[in-house]
Protein backbone atom coordinates (compact mmCIF):
# COMPACT_ATOMS: atom_id res chain seq x y z
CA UNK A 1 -14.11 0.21 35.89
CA UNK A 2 -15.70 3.03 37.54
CA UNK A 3 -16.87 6.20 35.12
CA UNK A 4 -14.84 8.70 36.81
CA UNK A 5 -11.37 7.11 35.10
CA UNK A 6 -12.61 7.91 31.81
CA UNK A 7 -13.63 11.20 33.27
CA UNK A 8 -10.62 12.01 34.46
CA UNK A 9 -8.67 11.15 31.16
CA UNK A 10 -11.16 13.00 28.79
CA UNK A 11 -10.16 16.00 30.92
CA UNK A 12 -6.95 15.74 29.80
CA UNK A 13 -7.57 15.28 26.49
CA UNK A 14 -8.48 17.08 23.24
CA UNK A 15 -10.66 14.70 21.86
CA UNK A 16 -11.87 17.00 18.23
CA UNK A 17 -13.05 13.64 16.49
CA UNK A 18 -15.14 11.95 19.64
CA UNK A 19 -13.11 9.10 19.68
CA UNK A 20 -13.05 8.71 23.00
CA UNK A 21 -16.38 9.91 23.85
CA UNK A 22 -18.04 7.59 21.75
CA UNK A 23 -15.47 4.34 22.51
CA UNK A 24 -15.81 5.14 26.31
CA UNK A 25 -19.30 4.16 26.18
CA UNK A 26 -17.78 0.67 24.61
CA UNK A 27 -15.98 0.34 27.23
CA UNK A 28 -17.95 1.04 30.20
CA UNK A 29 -20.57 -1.67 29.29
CA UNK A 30 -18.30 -4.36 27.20
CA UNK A 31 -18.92 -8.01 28.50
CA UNK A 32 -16.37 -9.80 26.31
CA UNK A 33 -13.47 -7.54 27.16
CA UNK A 34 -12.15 -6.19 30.19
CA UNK A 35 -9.09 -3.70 30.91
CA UNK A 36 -6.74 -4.44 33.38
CA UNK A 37 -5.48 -1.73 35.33
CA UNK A 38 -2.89 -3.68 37.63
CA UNK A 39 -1.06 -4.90 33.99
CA UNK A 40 -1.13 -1.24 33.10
CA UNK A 41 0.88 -0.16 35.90
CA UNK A 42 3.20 -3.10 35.50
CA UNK A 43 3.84 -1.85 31.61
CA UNK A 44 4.55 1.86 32.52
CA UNK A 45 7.04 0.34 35.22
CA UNK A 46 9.03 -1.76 32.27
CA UNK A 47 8.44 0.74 29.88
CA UNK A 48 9.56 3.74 31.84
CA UNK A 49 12.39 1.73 33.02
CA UNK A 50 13.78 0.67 29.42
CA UNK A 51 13.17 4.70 28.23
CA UNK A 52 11.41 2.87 25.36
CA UNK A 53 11.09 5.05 22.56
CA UNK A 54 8.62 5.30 19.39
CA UNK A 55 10.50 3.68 16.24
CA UNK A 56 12.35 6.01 13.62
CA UNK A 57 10.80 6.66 10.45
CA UNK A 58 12.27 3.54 8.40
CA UNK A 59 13.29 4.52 4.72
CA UNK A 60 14.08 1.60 3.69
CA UNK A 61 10.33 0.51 2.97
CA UNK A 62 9.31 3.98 2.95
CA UNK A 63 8.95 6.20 -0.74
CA UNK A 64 10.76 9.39 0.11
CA UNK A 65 11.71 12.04 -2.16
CA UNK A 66 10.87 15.80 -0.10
CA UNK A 67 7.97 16.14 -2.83
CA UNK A 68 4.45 15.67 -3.60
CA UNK A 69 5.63 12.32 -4.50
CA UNK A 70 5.63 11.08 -1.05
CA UNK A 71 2.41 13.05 -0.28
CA UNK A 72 0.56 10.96 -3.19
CA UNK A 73 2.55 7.87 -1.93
CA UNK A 74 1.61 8.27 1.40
CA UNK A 75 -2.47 8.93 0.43
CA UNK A 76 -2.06 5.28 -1.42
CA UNK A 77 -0.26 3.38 1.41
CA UNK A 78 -2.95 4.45 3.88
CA UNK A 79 -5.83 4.20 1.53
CA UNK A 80 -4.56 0.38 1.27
CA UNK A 81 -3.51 -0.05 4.66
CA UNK A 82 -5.71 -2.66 6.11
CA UNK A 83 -6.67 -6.72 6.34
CA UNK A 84 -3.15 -8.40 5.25
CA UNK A 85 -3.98 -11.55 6.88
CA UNK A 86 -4.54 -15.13 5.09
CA UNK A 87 -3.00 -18.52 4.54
CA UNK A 88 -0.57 -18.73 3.10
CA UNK A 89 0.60 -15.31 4.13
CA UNK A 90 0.47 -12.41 1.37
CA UNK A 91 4.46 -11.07 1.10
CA UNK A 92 6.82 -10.00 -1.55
CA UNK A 93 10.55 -10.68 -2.42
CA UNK A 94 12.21 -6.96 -1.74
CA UNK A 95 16.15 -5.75 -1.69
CA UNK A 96 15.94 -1.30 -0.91
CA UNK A 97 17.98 0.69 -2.29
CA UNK A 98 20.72 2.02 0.21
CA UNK A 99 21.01 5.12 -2.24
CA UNK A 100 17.54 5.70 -2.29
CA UNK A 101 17.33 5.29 1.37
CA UNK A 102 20.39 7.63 1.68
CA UNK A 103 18.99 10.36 0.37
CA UNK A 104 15.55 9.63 1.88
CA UNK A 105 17.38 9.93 5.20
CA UNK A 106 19.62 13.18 4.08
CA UNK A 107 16.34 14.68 2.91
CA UNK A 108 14.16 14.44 5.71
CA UNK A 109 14.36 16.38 8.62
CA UNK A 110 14.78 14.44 12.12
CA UNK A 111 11.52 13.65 13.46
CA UNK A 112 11.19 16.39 15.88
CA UNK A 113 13.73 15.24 18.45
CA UNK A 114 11.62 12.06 19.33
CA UNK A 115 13.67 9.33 16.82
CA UNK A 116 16.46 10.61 14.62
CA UNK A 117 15.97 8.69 10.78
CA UNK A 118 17.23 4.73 11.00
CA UNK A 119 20.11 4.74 9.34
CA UNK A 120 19.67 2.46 6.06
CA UNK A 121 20.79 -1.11 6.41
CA UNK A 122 23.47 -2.68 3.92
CA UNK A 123 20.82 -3.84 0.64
CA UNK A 124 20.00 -7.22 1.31
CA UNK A 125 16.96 -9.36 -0.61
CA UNK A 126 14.08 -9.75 1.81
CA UNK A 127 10.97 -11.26 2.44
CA UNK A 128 8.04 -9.18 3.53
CA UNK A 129 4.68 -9.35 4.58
CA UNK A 130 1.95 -7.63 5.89
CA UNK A 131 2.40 -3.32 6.28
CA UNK A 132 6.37 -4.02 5.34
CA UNK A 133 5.35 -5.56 1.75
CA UNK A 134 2.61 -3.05 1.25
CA UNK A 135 4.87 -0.72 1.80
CA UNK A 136 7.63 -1.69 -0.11
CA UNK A 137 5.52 -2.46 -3.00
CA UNK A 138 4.27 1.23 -3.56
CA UNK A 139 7.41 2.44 -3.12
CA UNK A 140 8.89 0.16 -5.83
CA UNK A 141 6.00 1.33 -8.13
CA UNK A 142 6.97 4.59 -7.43
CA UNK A 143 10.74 4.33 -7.88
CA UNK A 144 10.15 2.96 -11.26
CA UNK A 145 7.33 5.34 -12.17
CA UNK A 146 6.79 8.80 -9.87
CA UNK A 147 3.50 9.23 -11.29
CA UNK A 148 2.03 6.22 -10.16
CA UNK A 149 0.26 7.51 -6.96
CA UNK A 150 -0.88 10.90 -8.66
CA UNK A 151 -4.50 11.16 -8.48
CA UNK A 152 -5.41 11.04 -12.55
CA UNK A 153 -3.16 8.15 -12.73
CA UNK A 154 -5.09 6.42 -9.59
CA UNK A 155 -8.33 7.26 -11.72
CA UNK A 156 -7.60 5.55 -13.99
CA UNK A 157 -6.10 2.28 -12.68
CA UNK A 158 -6.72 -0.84 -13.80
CA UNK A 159 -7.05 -3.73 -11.77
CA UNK A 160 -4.46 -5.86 -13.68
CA UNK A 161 -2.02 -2.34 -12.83
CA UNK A 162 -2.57 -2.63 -9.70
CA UNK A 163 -2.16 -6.60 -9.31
CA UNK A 164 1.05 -6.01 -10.99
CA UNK A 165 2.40 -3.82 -8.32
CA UNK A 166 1.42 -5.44 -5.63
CA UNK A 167 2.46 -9.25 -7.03
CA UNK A 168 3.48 -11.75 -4.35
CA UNK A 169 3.30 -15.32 -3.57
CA UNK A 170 -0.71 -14.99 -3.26
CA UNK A 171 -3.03 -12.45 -3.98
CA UNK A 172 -3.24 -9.85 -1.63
CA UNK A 173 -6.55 -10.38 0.43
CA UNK A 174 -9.42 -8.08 -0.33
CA UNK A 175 -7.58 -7.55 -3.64
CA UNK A 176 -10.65 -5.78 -5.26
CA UNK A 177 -11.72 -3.39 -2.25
CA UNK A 178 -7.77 -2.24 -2.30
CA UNK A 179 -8.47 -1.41 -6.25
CA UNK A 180 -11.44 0.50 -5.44
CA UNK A 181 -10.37 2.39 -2.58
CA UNK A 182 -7.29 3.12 -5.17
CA UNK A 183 -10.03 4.48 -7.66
CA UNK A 184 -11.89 5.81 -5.22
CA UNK A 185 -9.05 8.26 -3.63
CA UNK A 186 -7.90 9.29 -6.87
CA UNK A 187 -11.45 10.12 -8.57
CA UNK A 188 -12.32 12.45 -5.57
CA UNK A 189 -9.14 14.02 -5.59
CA UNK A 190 -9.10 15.01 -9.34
CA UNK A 191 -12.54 15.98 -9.26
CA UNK A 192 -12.34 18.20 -5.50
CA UNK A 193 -9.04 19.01 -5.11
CA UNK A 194 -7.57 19.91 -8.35
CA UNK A 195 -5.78 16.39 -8.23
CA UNK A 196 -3.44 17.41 -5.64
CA UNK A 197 -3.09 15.36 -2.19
CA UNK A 198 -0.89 18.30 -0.88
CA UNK A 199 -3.39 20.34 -1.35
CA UNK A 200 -6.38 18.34 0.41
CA UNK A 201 -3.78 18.26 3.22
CA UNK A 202 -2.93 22.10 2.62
CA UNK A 203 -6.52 22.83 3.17
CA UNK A 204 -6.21 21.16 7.17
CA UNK A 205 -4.59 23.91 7.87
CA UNK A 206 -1.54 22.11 10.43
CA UNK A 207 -4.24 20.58 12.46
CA UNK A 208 -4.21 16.87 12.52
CA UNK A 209 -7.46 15.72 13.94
CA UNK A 210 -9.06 18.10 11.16
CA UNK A 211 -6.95 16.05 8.13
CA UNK A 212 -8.40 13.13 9.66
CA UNK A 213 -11.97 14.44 9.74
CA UNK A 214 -11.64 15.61 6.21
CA UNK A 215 -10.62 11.99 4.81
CA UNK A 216 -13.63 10.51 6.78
CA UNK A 217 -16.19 13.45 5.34
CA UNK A 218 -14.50 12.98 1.48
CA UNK A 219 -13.31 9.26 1.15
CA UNK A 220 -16.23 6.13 2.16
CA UNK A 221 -13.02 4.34 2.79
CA UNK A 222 -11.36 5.94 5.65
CA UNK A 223 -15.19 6.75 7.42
CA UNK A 224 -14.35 3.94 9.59
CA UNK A 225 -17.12 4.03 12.31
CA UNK A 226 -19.30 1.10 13.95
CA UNK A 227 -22.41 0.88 15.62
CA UNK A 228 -22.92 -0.65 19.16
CA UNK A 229 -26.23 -0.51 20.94
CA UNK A 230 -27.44 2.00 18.50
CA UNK A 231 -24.63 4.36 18.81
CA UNK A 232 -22.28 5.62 16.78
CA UNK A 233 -18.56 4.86 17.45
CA UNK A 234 -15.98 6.24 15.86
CA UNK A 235 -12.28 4.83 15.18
CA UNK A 236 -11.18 6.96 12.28
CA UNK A 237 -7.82 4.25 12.54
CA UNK A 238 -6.81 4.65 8.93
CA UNK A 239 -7.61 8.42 8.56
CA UNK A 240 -5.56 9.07 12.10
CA UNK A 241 -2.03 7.45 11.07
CA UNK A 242 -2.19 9.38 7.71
CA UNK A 243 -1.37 12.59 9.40
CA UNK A 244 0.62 10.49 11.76
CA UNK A 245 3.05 9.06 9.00
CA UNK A 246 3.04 12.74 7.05
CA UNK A 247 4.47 14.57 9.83
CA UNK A 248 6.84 11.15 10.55
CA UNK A 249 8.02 10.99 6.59
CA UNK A 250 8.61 14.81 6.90
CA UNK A 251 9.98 15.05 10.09
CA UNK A 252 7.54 17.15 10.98
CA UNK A 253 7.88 19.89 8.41
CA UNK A 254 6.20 20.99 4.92
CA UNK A 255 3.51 18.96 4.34
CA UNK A 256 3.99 16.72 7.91
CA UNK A 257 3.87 19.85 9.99
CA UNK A 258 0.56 19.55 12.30
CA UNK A 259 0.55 21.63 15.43
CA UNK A 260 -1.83 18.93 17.83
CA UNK A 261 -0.45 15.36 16.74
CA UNK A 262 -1.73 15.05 20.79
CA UNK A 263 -5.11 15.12 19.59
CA UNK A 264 -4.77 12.17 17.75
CA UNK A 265 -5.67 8.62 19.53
CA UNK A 266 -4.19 5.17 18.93
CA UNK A 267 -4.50 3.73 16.08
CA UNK A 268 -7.53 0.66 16.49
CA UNK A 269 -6.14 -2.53 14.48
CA UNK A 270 -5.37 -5.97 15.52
CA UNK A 271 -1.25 -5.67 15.89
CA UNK A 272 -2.34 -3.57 19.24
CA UNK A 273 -4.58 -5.66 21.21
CA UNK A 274 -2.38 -8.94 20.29
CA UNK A 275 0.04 -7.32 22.25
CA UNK A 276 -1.82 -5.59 25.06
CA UNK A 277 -3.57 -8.99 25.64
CA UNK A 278 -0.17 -10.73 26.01
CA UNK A 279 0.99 -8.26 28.48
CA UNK A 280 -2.87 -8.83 30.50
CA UNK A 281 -4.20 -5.35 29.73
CA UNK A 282 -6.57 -7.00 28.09
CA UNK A 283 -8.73 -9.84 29.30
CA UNK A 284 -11.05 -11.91 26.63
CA UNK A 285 -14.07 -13.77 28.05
CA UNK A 286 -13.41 -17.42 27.66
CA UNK A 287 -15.77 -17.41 24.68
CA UNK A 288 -14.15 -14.68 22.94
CA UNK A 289 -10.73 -15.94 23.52
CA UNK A 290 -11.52 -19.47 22.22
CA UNK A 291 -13.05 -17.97 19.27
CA UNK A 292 -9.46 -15.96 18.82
CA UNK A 293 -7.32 -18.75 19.29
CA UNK A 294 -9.15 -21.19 17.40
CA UNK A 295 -8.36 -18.71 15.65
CA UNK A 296 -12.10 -18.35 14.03
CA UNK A 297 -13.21 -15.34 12.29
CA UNK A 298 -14.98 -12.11 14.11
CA UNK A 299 -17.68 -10.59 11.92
CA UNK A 300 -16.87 -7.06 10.87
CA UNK A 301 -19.08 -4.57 13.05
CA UNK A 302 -19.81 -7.11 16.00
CA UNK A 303 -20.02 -6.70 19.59
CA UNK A 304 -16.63 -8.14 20.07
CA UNK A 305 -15.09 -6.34 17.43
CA UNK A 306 -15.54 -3.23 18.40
CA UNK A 307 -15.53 -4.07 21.89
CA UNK A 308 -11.87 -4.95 21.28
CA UNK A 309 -10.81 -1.69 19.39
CA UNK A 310 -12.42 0.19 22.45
CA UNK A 311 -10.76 -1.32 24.64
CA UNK A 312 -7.97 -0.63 23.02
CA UNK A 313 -7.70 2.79 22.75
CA UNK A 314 -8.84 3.06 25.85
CA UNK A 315 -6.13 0.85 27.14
CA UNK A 316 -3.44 3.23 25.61
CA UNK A 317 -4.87 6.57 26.98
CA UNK A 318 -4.51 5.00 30.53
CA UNK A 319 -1.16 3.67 29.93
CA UNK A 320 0.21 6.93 28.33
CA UNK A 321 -1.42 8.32 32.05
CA UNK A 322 0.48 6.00 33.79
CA UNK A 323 3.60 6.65 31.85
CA UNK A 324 2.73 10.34 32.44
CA UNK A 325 2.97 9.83 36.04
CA UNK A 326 6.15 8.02 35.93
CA UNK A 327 7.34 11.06 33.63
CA UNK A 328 7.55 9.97 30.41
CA UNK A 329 5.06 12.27 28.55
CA UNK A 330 3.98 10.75 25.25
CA UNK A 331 1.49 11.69 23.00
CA UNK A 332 -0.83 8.54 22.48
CA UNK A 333 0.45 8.17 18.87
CA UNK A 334 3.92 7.21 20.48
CA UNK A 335 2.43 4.59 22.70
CA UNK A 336 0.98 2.86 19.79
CA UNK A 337 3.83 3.12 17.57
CA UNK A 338 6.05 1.42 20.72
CA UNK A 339 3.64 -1.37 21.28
CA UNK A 340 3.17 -2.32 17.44
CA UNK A 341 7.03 -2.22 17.44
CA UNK A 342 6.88 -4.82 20.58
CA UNK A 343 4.33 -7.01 18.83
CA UNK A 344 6.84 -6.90 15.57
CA UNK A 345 9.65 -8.41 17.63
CA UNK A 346 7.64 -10.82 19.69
CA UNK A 347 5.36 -11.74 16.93
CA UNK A 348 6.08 -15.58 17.01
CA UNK A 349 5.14 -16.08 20.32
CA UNK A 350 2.39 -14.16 20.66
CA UNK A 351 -1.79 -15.59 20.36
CA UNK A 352 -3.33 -15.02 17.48
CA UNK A 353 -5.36 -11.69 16.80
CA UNK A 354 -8.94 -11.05 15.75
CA UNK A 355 -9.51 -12.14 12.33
CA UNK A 356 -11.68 -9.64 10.83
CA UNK A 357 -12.08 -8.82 7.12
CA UNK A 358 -12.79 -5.15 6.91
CA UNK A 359 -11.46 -2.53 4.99
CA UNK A 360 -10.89 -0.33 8.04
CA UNK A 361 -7.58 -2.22 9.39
């Protein structure tokens, strides 16, 4: 791929948290993963053609209430947000309430023009897994008790609290990191910012990139950064969608109004590159993809690994160019939230993804 593609997209870019700087360095010298350029253009086609569209804010899973409720709620979910696969897979038995997700929907604001709020579905029992359960979980915690998510409350949590919450046909993997990041965000909080997540993202100021920053600097557990060939990359995945699902719970107002959401990059998991790889944008070595579909597990911090989350940012900022050129203008946020919404619908015929246990996604 020659250097002056990455040149010309970081001059297009606000890049605040050297994301890209750092990744494109990744990318320029990965040997287990390649970015197709042709499959990009063949995406933006389809894509442009269907008008596809980033998803709406769903309330049904989501905890809304317009207060600092869904701030706290919102802290949790992302603190927790990462590593849901094992066998059998983690889920929970969940019916929503279509009142509560009424007045989630009357409450918040539209989401800026982009995706007006789903309308809620007719309550029906359902089985979830992965991001869904977590999701749903929380929000059932909170629905039963508001406090839950507060910071003193999160100091003080107890692992069988927190196993209690999240209870499903397995244990959740990584049960204990999840009950320390818990700790973790709530401890900090109490003792730095008075207890209050509104105000830690308050103190951002409406600038996105900077809330992100902020939860690397304060919390260990959302400093998600690797090191390849003796350089420091930077992903920042969890800390990114934080302010991402703020301003999309809010509808981009109170505490979800951030005036560069553009600044933010795509959000480095393994939902992403499943995806991109089934559409060819991304090309495995025959070693790596063996080791994928076996599937067999990556080690956390590897070459591939984070050869794969460069790559995939990467392979978003050149297909949000190409849709650019085809004039859809997206914000790279919006071309992630589309593509995890692809691999949702397609997930049962799609290759496995990387199995990597790491707090980080």
């Amino acid at each position: 791929m020659p250097k002056s593609a990455f040149d010309r997209t970081l001059a297009t870019r606000s890049d605040p948290l050297d994301v890209l700087k750092t990744t494109a360095f990744v990318v320029q010298r990965a040997r287990a993963v390649k970015i197709n350029h042709t499959a990009i253009e063949r995406a933006a086609d389809a894509l442009a053609e269907t008008r596809a569209a980033p998803p709406a804010w769903n309330y049904d899973y989501h905890f809304f209430d317009g207060t600092e409720h869904t701030v706290n709620y919102l802290f949790l979910l992302d603190a927790l947000n990462f590593c849901f696969w094992c066998k059998p897979k983690w889920g929970i038995t969940y019916r929503p309430s279509v009142i509560a997700s009424r007045v989630a929907a009357k409450q918040s604001p539209n989401n800026l023009g982009i995706a007006s709020a789903r309308k809620p579905r007719l309550a029906m029992t359902r089985r979830l897994d992965g991001y869904w359960a977590l999701a749903a979980a929380l929000k059932r915690a909170l629905e039963k008790q508001p406090h839950f998510a507060d910071a003193d409350s999160l100091a003080r949590l107890a692992p069988r609290d927190l196993a209690r919450v999240l209870r499903g046909n397995v244990t959740i993997p990584l049960f204990t990191e999840r009950w320390r990041a818990a700790r973790e965000l709530g401890a900090i909080l109490r003792e730095h910012w008075g207890g209050s997540a509104a105000s830690f993202v308050a103190a951002a100021q409406r600038d996105a990139p900077r809330l992100a920053q902020m939860l690397a600097d304060n919390f260990a557990s959302f400093n998600d950064i690797a090191v390849y060939e003796n350089r420091e990359m930077r992903f920042f995945k969890r800390a990114q969608i934080l302010a991402a699902d703020l301003w999309g719970a809010f509808g981009g107002k109170q505490w979800g109004a951030f005036d560069n959401l553009d600044a933010l990059t795509a959000f480095a998991d393994y939902k992403l590159p499943q995806i991109l790889r089934a559409w060819k944008i991304l090309q495995y070595a025959p070693a790596l993809a063996r080791k994928i579909d076996a599937p067999m597990e990556l080690a956390a911090g590897s070459p591939e690994e984070i050869e794969i989350r460069a790559a995939t940012l990467w392979a978003v900022e050149f297909l949000r160019d190409a849709l650019a050129r085809r004039g859809r203008k997206l914000w790279s946020i919006q071309v992630d939230w589309i593509l995890w919404e692809a691999s949702q619908a397609r997930a049962k015929g799609l290759k496995p993804y990387q199995r990597v246990r790491t707090i980080f996604y």
